[in-house]
Protein backbone atom coordinates (compact mmCIF):
# COMPACT_ATOMS: atom_id res chain seq x y z
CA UNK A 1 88.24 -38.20 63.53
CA UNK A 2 84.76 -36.33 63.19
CA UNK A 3 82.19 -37.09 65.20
CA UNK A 4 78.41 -36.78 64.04
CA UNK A 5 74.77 -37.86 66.19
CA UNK A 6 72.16 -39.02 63.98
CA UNK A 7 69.18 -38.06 65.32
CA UNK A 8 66.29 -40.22 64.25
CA UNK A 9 63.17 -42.25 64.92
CA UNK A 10 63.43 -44.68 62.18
CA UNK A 11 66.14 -47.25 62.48
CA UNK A 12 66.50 -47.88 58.96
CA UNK A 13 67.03 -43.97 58.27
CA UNK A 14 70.07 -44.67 61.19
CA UNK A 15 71.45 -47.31 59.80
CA UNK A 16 71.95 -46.08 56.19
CA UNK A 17 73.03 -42.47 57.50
CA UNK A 18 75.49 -44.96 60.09
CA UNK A 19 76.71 -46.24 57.14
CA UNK A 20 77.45 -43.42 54.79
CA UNK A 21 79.00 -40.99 57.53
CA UNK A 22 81.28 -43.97 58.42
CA UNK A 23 82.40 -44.46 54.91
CA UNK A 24 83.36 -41.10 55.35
CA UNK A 25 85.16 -40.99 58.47
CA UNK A 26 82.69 -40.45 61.22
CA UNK A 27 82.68 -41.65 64.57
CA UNK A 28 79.12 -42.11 64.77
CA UNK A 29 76.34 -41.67 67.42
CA UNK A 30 72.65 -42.48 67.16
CA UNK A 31 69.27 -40.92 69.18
CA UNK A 32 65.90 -42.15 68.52
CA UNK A 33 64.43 -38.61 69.65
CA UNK A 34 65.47 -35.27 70.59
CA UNK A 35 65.64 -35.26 74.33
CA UNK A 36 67.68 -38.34 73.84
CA UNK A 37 70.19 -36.48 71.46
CA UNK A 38 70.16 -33.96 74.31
CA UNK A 39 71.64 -35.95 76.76
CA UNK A 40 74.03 -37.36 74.53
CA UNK A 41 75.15 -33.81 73.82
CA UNK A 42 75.48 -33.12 77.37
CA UNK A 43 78.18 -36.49 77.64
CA UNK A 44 79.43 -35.62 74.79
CA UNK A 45 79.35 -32.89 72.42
CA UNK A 46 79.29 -33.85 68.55
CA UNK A 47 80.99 -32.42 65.85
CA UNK A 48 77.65 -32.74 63.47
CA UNK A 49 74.13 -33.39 64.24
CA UNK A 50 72.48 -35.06 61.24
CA UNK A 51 68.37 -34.37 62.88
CA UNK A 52 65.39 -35.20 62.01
CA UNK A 53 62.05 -32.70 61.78
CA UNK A 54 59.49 -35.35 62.78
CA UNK A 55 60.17 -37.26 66.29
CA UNK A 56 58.35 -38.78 69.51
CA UNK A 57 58.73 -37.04 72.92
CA UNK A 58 60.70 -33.80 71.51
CA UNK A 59 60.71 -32.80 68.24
CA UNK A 60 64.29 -31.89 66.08
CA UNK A 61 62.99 -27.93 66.27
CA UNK A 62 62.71 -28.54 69.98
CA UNK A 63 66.11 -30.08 70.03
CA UNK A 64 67.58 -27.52 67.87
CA UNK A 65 66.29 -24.60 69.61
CA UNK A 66 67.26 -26.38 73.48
CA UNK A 67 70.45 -27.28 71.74
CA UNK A 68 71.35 -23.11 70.56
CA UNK A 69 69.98 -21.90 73.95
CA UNK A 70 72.13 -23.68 76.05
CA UNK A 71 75.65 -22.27 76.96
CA UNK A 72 77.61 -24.91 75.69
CA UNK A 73 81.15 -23.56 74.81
CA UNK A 74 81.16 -25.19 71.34
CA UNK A 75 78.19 -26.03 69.29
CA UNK A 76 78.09 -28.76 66.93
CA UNK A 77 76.83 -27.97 63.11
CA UNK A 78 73.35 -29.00 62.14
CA UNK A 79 72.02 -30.80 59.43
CA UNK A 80 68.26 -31.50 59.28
CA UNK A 81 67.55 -33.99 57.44
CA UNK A 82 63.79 -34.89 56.89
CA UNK A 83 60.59 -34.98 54.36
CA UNK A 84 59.78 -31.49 55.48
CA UNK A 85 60.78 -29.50 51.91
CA UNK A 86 58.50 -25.96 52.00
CA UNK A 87 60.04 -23.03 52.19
CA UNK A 88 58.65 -22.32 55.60
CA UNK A 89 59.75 -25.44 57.24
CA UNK A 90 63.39 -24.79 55.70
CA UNK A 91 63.37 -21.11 56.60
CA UNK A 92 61.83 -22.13 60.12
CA UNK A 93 64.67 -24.26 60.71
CA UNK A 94 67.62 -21.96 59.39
CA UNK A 95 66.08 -19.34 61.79
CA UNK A 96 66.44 -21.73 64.86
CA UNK A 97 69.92 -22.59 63.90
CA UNK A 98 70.28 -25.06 61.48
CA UNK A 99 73.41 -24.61 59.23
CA UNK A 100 72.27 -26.94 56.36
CA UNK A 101 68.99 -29.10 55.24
CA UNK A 102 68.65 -32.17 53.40
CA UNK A 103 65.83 -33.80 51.83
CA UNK A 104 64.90 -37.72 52.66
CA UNK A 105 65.95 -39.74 50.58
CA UNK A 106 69.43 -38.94 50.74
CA UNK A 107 72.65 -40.62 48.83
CA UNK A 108 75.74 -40.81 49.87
CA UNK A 109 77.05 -37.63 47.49
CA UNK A 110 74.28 -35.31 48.56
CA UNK A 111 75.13 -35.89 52.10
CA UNK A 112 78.46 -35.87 51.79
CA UNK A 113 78.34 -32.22 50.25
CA UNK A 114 76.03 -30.28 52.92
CA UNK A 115 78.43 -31.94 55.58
CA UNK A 116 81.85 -29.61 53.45
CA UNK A 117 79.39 -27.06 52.99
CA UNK A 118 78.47 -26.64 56.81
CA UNK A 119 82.49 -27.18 56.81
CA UNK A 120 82.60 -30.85 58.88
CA UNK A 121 83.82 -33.72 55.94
């Protein structure tokens, strides 16, 4: 079974991505910021990170880029997921190693597509 880290400050936004990625065969994780998500990452490396732009104590860019740096044999795919929709945050983020982005709200379809697009459902 896949395993994915949802990396987010709100616990409603958790619980409904909890939810969906469950319905779809997840083992699921949850961080309330990025240096949490970190250290969860360092226990135990995800298949997907499902992250979040906007976050106390480290933000998901901060994460992301920590995350790419580090030599981790395997690295997990990336999904931001936030209310950050210019071109210049997305572009930002794809730069720093993000392999897909969706927009907040989410449903259970449009999640469920990035994650067999990034090649993880």
């Amino acid at each position: 079974m896949k395993s994915c880290l949802v990396v987010d400050d709100s616990k409603v936004i958790r619980k409904v991505a909890r939810h969906i990625l469950e319905t779809l065969n997840f083992n699921v994780d949850e961080a309330e910021d990025g240096q949490e998500a970190l250290d969860r990452c360092g226990d135990r490396m995800p298949d997907v990170v499902l992250l979040d732009w906007n976050m106390p104590k480290m933000s998901g860019m901060e994460f992301l880029k920590n995350l790419r740096s580090a030599a981790h044999p395997v690295q997990p795919k990336v999904v931001f997921c936030t209310t950050e929709n210019d071109a210049a945050h997305i572009r930002a983020a794809i730069d720093a190693g993000a392999d897909e982005y969706v927009m907040k709200p989410f449903d259970r379809e449009t999640l469920e597509s990035k994650l067999q697009i990034v090649g993880v459902a």
